[in-house]
C-alpha atoms as a PDB file:
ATOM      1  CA  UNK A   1     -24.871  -5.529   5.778  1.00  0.00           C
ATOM      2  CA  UNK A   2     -21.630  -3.725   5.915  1.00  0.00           C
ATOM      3  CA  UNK A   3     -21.023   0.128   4.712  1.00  0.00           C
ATOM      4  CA  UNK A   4     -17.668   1.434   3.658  1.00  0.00           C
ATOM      5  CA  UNK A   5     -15.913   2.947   6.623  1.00  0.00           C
ATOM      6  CA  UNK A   6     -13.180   5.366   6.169  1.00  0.00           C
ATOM      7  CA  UNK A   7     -10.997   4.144   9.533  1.00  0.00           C
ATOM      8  CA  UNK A   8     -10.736   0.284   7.845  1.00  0.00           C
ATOM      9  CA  UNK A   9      -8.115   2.208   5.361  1.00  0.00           C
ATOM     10  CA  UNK A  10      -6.631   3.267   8.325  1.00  0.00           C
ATOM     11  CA  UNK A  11      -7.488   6.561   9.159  1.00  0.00           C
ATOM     12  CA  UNK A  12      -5.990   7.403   5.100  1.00  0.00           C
ATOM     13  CA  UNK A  13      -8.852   8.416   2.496  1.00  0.00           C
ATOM     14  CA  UNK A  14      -7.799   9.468  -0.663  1.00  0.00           C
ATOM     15  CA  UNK A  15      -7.646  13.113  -0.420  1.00  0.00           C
ATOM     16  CA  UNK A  16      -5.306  12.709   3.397  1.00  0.00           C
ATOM     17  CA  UNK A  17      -3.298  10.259   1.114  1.00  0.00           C
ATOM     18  CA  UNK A  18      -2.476  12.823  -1.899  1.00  0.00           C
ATOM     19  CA  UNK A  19      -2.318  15.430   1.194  1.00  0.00           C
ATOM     20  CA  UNK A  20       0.712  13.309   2.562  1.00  0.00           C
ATOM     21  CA  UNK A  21       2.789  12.227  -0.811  1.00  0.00           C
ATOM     22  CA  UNK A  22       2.482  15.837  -1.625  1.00  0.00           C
ATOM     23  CA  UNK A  23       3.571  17.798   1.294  1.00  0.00           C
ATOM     24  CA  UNK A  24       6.517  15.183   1.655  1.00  0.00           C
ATOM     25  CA  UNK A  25       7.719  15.612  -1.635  1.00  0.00           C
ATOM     26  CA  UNK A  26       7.569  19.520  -1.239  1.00  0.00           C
ATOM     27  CA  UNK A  27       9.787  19.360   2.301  1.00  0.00           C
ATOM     28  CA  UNK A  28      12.483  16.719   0.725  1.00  0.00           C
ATOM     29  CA  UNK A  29      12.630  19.078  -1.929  1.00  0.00           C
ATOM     30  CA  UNK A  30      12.830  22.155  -0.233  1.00  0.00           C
ATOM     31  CA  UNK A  31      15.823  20.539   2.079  1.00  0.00           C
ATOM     32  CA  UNK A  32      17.550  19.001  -0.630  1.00  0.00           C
ATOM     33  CA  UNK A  33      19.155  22.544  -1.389  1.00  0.00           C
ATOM     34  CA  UNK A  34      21.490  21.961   1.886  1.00  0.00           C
ATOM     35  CA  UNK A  35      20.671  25.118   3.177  1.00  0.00           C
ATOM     36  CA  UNK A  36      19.282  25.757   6.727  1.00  0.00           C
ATOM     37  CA  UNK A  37      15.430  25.954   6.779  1.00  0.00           C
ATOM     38  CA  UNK A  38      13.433  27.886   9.460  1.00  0.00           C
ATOM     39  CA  UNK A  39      10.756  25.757  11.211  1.00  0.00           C
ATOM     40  CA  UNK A  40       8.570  28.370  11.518  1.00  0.00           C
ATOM     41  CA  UNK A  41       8.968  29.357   7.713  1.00  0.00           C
ATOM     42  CA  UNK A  42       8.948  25.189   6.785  1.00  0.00           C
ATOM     43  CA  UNK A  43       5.513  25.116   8.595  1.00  0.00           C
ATOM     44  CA  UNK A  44       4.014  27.732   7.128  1.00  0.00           C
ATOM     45  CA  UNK A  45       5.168  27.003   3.583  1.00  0.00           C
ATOM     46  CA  UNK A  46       3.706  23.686   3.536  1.00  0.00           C
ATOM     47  CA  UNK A  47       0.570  24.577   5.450  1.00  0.00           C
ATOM     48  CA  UNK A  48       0.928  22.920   8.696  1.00  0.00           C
ATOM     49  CA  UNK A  49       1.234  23.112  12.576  1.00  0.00           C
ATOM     50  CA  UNK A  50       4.871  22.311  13.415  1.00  0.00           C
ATOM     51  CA  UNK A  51       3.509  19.424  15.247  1.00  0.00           C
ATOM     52  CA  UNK A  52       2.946  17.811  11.852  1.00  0.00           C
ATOM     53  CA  UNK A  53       6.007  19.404  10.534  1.00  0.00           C
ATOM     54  CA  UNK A  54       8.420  17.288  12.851  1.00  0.00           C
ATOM     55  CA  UNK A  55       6.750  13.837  11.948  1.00  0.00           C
ATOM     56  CA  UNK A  56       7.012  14.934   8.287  1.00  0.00           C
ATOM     57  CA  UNK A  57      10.617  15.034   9.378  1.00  0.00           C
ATOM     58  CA  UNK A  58      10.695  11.700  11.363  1.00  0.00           C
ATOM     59  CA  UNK A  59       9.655  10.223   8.605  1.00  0.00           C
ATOM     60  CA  UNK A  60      12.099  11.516   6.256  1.00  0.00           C
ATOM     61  CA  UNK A  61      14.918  10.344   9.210  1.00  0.00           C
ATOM     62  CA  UNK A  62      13.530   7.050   8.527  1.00  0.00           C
ATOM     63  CA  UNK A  63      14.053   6.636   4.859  1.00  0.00           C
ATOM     64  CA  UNK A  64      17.583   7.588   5.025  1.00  0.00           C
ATOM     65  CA  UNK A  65      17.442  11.293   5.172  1.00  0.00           C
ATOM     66  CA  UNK A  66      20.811  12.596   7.644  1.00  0.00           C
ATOM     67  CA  UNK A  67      19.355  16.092   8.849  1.00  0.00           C
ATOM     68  CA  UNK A  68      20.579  18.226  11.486  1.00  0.00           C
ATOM     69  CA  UNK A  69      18.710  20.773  13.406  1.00  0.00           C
ATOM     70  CA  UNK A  70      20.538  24.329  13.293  1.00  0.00           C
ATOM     71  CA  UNK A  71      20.227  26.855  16.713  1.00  0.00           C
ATOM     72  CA  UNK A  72      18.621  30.209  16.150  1.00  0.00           C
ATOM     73  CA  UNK A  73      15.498  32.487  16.636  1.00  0.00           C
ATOM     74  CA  UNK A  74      12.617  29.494  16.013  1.00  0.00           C
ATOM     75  CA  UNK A  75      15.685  27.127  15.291  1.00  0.00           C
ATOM     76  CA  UNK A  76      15.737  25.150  11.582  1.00  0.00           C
ATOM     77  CA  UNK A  77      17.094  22.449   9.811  1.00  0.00           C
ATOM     78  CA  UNK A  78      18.970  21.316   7.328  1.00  0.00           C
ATOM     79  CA  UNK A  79      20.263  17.957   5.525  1.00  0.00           C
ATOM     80  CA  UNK A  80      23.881  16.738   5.694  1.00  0.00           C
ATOM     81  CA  UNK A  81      23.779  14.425   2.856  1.00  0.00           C
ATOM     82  CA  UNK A  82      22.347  15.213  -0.182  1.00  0.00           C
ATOM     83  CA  UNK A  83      20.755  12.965  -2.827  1.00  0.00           C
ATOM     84  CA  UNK A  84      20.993  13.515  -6.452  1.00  0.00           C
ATOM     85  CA  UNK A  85      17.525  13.258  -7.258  1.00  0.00           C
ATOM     86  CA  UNK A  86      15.691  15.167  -4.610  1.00  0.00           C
ATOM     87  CA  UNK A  87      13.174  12.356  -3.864  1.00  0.00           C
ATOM     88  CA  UNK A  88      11.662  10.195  -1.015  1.00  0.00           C
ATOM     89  CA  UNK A  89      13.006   6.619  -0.939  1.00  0.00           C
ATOM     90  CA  UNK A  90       9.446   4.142   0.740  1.00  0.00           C
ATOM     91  CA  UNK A  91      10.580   1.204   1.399  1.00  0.00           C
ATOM     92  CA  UNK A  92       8.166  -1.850  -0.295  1.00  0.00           C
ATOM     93  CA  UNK A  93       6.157  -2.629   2.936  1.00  0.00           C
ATOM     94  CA  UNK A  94       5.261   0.937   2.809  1.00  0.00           C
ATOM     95  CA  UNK A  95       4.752   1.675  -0.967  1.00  0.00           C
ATOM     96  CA  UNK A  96       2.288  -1.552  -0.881  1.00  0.00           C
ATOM     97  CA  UNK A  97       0.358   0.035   2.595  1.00  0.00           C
ATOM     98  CA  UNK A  98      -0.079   3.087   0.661  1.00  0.00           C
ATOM     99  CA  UNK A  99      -0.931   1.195  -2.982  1.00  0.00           C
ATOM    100  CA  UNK A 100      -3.315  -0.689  -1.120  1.00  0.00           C
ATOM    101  CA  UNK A 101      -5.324   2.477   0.596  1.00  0.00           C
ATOM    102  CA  UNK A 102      -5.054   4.494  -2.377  1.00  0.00           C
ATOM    103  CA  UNK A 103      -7.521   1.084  -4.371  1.00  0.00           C
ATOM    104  CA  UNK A 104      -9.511   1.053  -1.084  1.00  0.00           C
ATOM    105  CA  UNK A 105      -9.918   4.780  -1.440  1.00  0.00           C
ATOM    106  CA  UNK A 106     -10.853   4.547  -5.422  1.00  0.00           C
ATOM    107  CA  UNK A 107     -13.387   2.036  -5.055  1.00  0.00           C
ATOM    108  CA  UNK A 108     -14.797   3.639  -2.412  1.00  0.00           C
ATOM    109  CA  UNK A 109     -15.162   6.998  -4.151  1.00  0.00           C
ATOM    110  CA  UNK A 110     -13.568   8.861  -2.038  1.00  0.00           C
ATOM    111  CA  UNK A 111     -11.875  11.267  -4.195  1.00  0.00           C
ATOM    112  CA  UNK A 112     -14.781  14.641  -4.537  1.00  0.00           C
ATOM    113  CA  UNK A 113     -12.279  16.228  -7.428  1.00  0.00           C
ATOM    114  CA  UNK A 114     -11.640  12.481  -9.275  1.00  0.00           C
ATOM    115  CA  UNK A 115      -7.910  12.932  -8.786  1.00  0.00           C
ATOM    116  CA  UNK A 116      -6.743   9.601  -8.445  1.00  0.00           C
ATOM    117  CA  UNK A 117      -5.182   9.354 -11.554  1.00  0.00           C
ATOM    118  CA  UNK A 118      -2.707  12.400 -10.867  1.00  0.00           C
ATOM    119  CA  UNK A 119      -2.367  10.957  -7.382  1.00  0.00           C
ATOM    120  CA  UNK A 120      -0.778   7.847  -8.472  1.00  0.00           C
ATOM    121  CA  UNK A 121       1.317   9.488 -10.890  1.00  0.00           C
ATOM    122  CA  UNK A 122       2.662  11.663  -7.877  1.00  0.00           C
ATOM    123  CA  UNK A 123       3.071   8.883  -5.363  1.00  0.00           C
ATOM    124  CA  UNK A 124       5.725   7.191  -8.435  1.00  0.00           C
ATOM    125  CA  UNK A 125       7.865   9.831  -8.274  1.00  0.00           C
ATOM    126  CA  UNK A 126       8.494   9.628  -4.570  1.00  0.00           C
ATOM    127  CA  UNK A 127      10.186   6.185  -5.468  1.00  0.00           C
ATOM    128  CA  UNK A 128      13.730   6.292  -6.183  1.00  0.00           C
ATOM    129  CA  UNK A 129      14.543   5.618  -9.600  1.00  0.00           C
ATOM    130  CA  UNK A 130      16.071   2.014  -8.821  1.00  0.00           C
ATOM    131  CA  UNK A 131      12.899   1.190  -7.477  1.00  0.00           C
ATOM    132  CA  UNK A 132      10.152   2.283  -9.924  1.00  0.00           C
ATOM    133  CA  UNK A 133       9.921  -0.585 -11.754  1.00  0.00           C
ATOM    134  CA  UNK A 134       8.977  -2.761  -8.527  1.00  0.00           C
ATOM    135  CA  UNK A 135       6.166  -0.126  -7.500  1.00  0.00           C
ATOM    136  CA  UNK A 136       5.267  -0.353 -11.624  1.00  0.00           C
ATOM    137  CA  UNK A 137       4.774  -4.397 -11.436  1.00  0.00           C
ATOM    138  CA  UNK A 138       2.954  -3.900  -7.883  1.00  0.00           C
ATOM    139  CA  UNK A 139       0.840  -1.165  -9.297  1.00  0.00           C
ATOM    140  CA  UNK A 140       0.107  -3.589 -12.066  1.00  0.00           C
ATOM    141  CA  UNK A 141      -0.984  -6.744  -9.508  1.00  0.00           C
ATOM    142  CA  UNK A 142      -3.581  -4.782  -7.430  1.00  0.00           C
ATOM    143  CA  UNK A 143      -7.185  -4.429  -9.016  1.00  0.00           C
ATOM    144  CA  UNK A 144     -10.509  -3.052  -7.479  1.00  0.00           C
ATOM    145  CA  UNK A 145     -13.630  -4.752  -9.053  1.00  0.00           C
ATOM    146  CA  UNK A 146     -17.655  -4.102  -7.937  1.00  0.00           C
ATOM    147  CA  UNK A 147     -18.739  -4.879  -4.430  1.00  0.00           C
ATOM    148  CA  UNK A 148     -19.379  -8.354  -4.229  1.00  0.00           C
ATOM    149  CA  UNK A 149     -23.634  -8.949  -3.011  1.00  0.00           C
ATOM    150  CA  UNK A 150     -24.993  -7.848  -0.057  1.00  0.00           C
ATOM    151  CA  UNK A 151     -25.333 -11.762   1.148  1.00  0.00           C
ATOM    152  CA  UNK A 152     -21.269 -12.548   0.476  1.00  0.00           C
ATOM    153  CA  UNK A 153     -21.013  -8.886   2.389  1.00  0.00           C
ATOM    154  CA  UNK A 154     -22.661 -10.545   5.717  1.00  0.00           C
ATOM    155  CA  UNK A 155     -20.492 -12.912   5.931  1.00  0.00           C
ATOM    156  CA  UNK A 156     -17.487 -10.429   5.942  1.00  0.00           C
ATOM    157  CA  UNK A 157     -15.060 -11.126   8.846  1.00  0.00           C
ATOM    158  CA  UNK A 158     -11.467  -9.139  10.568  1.00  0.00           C
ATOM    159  CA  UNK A 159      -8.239  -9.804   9.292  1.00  0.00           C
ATOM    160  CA  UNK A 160      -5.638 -10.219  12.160  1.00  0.00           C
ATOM    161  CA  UNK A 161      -3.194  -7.722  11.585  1.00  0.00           C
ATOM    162  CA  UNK A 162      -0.293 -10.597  11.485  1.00  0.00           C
ATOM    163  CA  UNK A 163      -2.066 -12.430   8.671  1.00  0.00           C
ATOM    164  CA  UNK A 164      -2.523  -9.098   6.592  1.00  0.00           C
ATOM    165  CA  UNK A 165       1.380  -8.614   7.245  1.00  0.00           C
ATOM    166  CA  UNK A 166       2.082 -11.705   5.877  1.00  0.00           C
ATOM    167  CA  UNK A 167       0.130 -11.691   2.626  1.00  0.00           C
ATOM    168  CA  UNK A 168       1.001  -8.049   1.760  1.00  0.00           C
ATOM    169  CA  UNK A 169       4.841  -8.956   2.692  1.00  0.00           C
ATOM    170  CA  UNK A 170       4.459 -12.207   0.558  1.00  0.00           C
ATOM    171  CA  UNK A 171       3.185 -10.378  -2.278  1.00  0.00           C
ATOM    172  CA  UNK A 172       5.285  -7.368  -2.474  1.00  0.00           C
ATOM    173  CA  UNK A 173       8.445  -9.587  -2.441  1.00  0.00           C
ATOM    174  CA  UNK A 174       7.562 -12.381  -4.693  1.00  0.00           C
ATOM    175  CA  UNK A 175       7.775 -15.659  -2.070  1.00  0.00           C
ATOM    176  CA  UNK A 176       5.902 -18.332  -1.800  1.00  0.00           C
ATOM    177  CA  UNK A 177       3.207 -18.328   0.720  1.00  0.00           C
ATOM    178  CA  UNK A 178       2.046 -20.625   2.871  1.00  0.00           C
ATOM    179  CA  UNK A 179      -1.503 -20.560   5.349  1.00  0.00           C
ATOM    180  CA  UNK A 180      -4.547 -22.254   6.739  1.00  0.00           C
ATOM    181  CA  UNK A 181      -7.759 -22.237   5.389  1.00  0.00           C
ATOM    182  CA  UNK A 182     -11.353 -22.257   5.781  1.00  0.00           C
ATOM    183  CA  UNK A 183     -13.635 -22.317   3.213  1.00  0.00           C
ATOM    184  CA  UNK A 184     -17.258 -21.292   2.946  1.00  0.00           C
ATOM    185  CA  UNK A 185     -18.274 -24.878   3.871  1.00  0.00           C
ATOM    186  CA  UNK A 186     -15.883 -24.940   7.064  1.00  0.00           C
ATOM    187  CA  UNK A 187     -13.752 -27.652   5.565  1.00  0.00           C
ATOM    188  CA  UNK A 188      -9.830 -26.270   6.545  1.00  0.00           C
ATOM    189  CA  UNK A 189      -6.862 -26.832   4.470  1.00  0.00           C
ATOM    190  CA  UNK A 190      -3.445 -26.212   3.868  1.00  0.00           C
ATOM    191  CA  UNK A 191      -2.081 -24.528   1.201  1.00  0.00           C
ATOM    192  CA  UNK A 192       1.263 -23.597  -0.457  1.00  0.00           C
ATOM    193  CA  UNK A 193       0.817 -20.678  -3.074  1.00  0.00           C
ATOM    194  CA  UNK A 194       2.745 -18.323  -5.361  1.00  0.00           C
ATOM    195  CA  UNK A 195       0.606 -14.731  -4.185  1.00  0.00           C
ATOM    196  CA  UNK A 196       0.148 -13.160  -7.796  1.00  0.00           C
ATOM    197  CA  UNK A 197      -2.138 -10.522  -7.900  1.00  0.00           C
ATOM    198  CA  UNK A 198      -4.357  -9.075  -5.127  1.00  0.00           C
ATOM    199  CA  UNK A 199      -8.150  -7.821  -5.697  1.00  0.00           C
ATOM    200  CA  UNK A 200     -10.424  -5.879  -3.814  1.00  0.00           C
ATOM    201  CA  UNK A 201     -14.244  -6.265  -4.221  1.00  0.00           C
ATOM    202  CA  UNK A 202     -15.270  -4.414  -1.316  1.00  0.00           C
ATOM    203  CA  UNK A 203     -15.363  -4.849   1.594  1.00  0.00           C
ATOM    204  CA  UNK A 204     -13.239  -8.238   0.608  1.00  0.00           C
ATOM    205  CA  UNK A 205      -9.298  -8.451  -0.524  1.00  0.00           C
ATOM    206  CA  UNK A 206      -9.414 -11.179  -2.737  1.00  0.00           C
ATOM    207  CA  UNK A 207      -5.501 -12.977  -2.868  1.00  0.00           C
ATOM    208  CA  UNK A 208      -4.838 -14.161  -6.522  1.00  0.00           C
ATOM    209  CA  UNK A 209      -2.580 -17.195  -6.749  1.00  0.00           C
ATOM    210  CA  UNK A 210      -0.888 -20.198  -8.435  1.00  0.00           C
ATOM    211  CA  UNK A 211      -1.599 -23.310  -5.862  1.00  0.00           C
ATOM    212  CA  UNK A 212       1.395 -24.985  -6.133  1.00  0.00           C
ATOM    213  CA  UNK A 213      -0.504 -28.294  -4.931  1.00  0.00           C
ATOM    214  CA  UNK A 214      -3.136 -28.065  -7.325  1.00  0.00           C
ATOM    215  CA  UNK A 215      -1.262 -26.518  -9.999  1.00  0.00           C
ATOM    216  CA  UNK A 216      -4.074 -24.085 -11.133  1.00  0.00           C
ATOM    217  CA  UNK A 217      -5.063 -20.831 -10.190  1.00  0.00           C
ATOM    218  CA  UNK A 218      -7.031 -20.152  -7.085  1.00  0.00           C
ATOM    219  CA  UNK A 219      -8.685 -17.423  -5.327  1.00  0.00           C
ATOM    220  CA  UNK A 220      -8.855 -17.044  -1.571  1.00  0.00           C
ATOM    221  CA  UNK A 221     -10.459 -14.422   0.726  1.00  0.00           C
ATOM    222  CA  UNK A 222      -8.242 -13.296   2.908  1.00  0.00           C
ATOM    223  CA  UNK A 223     -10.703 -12.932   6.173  1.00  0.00           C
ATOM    224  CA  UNK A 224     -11.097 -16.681   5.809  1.00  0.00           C
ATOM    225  CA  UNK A 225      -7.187 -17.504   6.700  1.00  0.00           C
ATOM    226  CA  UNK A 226      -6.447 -18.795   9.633  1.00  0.00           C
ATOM    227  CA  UNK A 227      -2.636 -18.383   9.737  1.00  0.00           C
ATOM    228  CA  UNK A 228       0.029 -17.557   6.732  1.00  0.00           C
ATOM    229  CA  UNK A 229       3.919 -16.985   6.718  1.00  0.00           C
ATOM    230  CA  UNK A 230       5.997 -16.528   3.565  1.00  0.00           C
ATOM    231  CA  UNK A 231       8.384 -19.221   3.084  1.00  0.00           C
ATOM    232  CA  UNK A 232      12.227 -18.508   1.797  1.00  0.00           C
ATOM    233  CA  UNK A 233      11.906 -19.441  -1.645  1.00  0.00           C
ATOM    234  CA  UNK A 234      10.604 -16.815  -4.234  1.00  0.00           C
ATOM    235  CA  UNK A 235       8.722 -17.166  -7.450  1.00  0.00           C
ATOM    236  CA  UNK A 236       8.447 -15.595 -10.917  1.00  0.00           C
ATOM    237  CA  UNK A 237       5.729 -13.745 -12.001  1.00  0.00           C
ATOM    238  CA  UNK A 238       2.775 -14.842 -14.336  1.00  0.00           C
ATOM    239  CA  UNK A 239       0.642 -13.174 -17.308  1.00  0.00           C
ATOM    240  CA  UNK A 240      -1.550 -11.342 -15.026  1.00  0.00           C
ATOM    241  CA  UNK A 241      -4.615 -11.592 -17.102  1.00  0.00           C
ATOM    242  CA  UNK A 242      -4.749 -15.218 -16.623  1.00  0.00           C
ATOM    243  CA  UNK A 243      -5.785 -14.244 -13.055  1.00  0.00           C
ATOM    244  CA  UNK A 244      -8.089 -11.560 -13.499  1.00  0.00           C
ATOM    245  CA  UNK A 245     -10.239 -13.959 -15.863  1.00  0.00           C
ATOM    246  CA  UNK A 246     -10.261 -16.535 -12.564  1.00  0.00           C
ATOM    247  CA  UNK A 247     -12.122 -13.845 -10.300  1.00  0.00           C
ATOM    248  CA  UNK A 248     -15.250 -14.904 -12.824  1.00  0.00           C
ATOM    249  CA  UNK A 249     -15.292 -18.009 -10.797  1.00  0.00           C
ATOM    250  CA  UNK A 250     -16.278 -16.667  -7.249  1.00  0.00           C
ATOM    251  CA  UNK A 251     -18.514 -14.116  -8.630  1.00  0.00           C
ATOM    252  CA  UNK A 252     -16.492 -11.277  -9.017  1.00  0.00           C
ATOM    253  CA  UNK A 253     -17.216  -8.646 -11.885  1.00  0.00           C
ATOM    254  CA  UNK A 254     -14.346  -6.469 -12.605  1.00  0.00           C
END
């Protein structure tokens, strides 16, 4: 039987996740002022070694952010271009790593002070407003549901890293998606799917989709694909609740 483990969410539990979001938001809007900020002084106002400080401020490089380290007694730094709102642009492969460990982190309980409801409120804002309504609809699509039984648990397997790329990639930006797989009887198939919704009933992500073969809904684990890429052509969305009904069919109680 498997037990939750913290490091399958990457090294992120819920409370490191608000931790981050937080302390990121703080430091873009301290700097958005355009004045020159002491490291030391940075540091200390957010609570952190100055280690932690400067990959706060890598990561804010790589959303966009133009800053520009000023000389001086424990130097600083300060932003060249300023944006209107104050706020931390993620780009989508990021705002869907950290939708997905924030559901891991819920269904595992691993919130002592039941904050996740603030949390995600908090982690919106960092969006830019152009791209709330894509984080909204994403929100929307992922689900946690009860652990599945301790015999479906057993058979639990790894993801390759590529595979998870793909699905999360496919899903974020609406194409169609196409992979091997292997079903609990062995038999392997191809399939060519529209990725609507995801669902985790730990330890399993469950993907959600419209088989374009089949033209019905289907449900797939995603430790039981073999390969996937997302194909060029993209897809519209459909009624979500449509979906959630299917997880009745493999057993899944949401």
């Amino acid at each position: 039987m498997l037990a939750p483990n913290p490091a399958m969410i990457r090294g992120m539990t819920s409370s490191s996740l608000q931790a981050r979001v937080s302390r990121l938001e703080t430091l873009s809007a301290c700097l958005s002022d355009g004045e020159v900020h002491g490291i030391d002084t940075l540091a200390a106002q957010l609570h952190v070694s100055k280690r932690t400080l400067f990959r706060d401020l890598a990561v804010l490089r790589e959303q966009g952010w133009e800053l520009e380290s000023a000389s001086g007694k424990g130097g600083g730094i300060r932003i060249l271009r300023h944006w209107p709102s104050g706020r931390m642009s993620l780009r989508t492969e990021d705002a869907v790593e950290l939708l997905l460990s924030l559901a891991l982190a819920e269904s595992m309980g691993l919130s002592p002070l039941g904050k996740h409801e603030a949390l995600r409120r908090q982690f919106a804002r960092c969006f830019a407003p152009a791209d709330r309504d894509l984080i909204a609809r994403l929100r929307k699509r992922i689900r946690t549901a009860s652990p599945v039984s301790l015999a479906t648990q057993s058979t639990a397997q790894t993801i390759p890293p590529d595979i998870r790329s793909h699905v999360y990639g496919a899903f974020a930006q609406q194409q169609v998606l196409a992979f091997t797989y292997v079903d609990g009887q062995g038999k392997e198939s191809e399939r060519v799917v529209e990725p609507q919704c995801l669902l985790l009933a730990w330890p399993y992500w469950f993907l959600l989709v419209w088989d374009r073969q089949r033209e019905e809904i289907r449900t797939f684990r995603l430790d039981r694909m073999r390969s996937a890429h997302p194909l060029p052509e993209r897809f519209a969305l459909r009624p979500a609740a449509a979906f959630w009904q299917a997880c009745n069919e493999v057993g899944v109680s949401l």
